[in-house]
Protein backbone atom coordinates (compact mmCIF):
# COMPACT_ATOMS: atom_id res chain seq x y z
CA UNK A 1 11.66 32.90 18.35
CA UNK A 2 9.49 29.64 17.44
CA UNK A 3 10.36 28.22 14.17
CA UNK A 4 7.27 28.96 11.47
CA UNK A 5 5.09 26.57 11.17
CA UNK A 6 5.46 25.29 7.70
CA UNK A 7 9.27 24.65 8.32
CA UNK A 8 8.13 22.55 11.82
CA UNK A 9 6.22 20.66 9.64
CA UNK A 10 8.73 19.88 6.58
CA UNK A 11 11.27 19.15 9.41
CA UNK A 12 9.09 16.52 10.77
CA UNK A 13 8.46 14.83 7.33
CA UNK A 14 12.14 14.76 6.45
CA UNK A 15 12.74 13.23 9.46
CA UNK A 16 10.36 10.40 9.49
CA UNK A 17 11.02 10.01 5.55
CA UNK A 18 14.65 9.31 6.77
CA UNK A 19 14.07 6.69 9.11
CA UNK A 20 11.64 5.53 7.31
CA UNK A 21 13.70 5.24 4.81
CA UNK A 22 16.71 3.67 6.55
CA UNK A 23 14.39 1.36 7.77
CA UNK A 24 13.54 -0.38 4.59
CA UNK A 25 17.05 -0.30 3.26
CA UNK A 26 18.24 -2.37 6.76
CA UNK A 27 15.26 -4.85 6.22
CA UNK A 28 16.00 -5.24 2.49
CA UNK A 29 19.31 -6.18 3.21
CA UNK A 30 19.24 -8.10 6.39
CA UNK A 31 15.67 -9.28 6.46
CA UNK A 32 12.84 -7.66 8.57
CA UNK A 33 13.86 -9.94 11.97
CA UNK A 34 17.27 -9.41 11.49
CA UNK A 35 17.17 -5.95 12.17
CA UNK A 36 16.49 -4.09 15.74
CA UNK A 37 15.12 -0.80 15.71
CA UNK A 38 18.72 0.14 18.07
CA UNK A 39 19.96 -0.42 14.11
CA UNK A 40 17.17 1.55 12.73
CA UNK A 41 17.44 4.33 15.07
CA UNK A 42 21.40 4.39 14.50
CA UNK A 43 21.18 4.24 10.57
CA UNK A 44 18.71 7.05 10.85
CA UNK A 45 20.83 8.90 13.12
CA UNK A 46 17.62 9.64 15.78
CA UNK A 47 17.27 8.41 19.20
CA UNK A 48 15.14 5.66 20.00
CA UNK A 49 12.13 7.46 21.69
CA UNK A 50 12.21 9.95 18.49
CA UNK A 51 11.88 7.10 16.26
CA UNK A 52 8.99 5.60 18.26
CA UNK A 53 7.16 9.07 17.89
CA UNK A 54 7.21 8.96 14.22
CA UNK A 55 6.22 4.60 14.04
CA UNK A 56 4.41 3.23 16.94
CA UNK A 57 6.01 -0.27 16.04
CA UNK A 58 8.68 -2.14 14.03
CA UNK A 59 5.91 -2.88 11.54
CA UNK A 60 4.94 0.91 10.96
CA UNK A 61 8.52 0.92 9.72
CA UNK A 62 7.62 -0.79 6.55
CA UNK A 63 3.88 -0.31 6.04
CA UNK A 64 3.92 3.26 6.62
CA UNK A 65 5.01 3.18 2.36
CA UNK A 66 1.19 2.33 1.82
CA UNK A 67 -0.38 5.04 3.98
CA UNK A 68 -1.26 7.13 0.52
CA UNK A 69 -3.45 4.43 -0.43
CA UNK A 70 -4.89 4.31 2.94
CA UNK A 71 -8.65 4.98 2.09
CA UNK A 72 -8.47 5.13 -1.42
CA UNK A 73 -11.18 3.17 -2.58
CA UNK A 74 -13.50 4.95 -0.50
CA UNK A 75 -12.28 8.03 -2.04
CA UNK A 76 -12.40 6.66 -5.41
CA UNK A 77 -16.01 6.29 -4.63
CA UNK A 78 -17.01 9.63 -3.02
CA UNK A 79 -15.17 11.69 -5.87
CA UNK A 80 -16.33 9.83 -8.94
CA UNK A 81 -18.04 11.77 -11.26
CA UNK A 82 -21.33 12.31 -11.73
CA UNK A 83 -23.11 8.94 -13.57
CA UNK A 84 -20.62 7.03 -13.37
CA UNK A 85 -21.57 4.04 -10.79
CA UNK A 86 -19.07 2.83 -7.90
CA UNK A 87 -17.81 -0.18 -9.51
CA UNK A 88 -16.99 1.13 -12.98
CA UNK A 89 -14.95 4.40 -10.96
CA UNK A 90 -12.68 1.70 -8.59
CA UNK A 91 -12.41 -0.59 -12.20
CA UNK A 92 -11.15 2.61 -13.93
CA UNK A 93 -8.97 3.17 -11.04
CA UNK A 94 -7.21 0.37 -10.68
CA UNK A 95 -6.66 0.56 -14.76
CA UNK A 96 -5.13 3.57 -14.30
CA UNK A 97 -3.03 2.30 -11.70
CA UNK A 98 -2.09 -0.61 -13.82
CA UNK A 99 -1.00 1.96 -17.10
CA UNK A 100 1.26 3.87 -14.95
CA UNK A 101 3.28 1.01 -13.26
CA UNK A 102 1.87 1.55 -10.00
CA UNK A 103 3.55 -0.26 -7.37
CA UNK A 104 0.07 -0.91 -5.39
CA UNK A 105 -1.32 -2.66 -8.26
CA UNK A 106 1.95 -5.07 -7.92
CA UNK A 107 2.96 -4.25 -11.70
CA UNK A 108 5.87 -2.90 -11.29
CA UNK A 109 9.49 -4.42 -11.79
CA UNK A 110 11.24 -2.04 -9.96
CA UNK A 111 14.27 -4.58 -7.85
CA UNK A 112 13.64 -2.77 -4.95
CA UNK A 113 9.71 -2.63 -5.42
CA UNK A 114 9.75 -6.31 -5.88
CA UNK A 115 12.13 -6.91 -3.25
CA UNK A 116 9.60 -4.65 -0.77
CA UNK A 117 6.49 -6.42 -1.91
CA UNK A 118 8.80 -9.91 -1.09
CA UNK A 119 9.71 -8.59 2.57
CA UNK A 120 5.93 -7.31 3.16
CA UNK A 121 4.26 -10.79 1.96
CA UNK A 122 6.93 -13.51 3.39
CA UNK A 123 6.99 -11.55 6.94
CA UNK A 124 4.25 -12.96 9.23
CA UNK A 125 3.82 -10.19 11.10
CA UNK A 126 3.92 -7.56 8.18
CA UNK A 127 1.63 -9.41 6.60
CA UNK A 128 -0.63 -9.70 9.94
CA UNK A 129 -0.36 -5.70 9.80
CA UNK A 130 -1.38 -5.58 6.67
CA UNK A 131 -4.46 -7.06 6.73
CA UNK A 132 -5.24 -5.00 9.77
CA UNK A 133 -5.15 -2.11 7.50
CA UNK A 134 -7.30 -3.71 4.83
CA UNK A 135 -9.87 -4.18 7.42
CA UNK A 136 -9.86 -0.15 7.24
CA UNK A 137 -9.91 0.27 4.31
CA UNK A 138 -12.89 -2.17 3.90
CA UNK A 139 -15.15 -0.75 6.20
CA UNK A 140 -14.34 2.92 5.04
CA UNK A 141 -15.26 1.79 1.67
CA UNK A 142 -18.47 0.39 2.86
CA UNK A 143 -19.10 3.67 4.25
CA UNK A 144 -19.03 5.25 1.19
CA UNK A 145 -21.09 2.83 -0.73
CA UNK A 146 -24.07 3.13 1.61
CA UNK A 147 -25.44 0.98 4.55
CA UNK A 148 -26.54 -2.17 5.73
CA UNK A 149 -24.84 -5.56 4.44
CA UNK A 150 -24.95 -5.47 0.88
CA UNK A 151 -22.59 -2.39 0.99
CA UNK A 152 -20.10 -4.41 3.57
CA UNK A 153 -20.09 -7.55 0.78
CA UNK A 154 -19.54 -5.06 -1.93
CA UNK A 155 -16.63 -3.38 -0.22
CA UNK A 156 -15.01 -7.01 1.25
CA UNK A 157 -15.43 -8.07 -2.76
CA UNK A 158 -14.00 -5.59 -4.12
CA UNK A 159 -10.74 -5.17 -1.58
CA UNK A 160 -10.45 -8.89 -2.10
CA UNK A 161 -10.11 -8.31 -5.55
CA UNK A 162 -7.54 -5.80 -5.88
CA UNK A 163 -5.11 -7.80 -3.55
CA UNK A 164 -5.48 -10.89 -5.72
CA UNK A 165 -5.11 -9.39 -9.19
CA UNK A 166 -1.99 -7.71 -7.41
CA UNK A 167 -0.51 -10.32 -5.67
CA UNK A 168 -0.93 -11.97 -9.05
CA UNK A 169 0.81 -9.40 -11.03
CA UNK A 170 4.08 -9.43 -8.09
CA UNK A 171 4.67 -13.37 -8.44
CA UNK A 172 4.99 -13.05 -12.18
CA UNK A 173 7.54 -10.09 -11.88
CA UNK A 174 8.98 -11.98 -9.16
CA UNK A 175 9.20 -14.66 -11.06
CA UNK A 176 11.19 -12.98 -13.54
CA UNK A 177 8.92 -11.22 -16.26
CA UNK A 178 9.17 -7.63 -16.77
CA UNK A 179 6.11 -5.50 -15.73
CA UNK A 180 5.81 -4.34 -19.68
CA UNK A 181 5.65 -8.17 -20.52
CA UNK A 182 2.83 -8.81 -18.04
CA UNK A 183 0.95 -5.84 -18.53
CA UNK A 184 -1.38 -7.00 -21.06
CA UNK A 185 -2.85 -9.82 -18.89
CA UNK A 186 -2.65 -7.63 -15.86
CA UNK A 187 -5.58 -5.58 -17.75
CA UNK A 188 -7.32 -8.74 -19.02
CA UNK A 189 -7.27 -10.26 -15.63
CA UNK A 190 -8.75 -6.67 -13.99
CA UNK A 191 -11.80 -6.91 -16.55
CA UNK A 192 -12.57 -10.65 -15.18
CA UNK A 193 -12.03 -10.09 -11.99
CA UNK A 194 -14.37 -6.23 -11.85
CA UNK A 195 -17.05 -7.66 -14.32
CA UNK A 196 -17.38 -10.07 -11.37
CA UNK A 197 -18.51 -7.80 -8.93
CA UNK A 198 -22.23 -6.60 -8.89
């Protein structure tokens, strides 16, 4: 008898949670080129071609922590609410993310979240990957905001501001404030940088 399908499925989440998982807890420790995915695979307790099922590459290892955000502006954008205009519902969005300590919005003082957001940004190739996924992102969000090139610029503006404000907001936890302590400009900063945008 075939196992139900709902189980199948939880099965397969656990599983790539816990390699996923073990993954980021080798390159924490070691560094990202330090560790093989032989380790990975070992620590995780899976074979080698199982791993590869679940991440394509090394780098899926480690990025696949900011596949929930995958898309998110340009779902921002489709669900607003009614009369409220695409700019003010990603600018409310981000706020939000900034009031709960989000760890996409880079204020967050979480060791290991700063430590992550340290391997991600100092690792050439994670960082390479990265930006390969904010390409995405961008052109789903200019999608969503209509056609033609003045959508694209909007999008590519606004993408480009959310990764400054939080790279900002890592490099002052990283450099030793608390996320509580930076907060305040973290918000002042986000109304400069949206009241920007057109």
């Amino acid at each position: 008898m075939s196992e139900p399908t709902g189980l199948r499925a939880r099965k397969k989440e656990r599983t790539r949670d816990a390699i996923g998982d073990a993954a980021v807890a080798l390159f924490l420790e070691r560094g990202f080129d330090s560790v093989s995915v032989n380790d990975i695979a070992a620590a995780a307790e899976v074979s080698k071609p199982t791993l590869f099922r679940y991440f394509p590459t090394k780098e899926d290892l480690v990025l696949h922590r900011f596949a929930d955000h995958q898309g998110e502006a340009a779902r921002v954008v489709r669900d607003r609410a009614p009369g409220v205009g695409p700019m003010a519902a990603l600018h409310r969005h981000f706020r939000a993310g900034l009031d709960r300590y989000d760890p996409v919005t880079g204020l967050n003082d979480h060791p290991q979240v700063v430590a992550f957001h340290r391997l991600v940004f100092t690792t050439p190739s994670l960082a390479a990957r990265l930006a390969r996924y904010s390409q995405e992102d961008e052109e789903a969000l200019a999608n969503a905001l209509g056609e033609g090139i003045r959508a694209r610029l909007r999008a590519a503006q606004v993408l480009v501001v959310q990764r400054v404000l939080s790279r900002a907001n890592w490099q002052k936890i990283a450099a030793g404030r608390t996320a509580h302590a930076v907060h305040p400009e973290a918000v002042a900063d986000a109304e400069l940088a949206f009241g920007q945008l057109p």
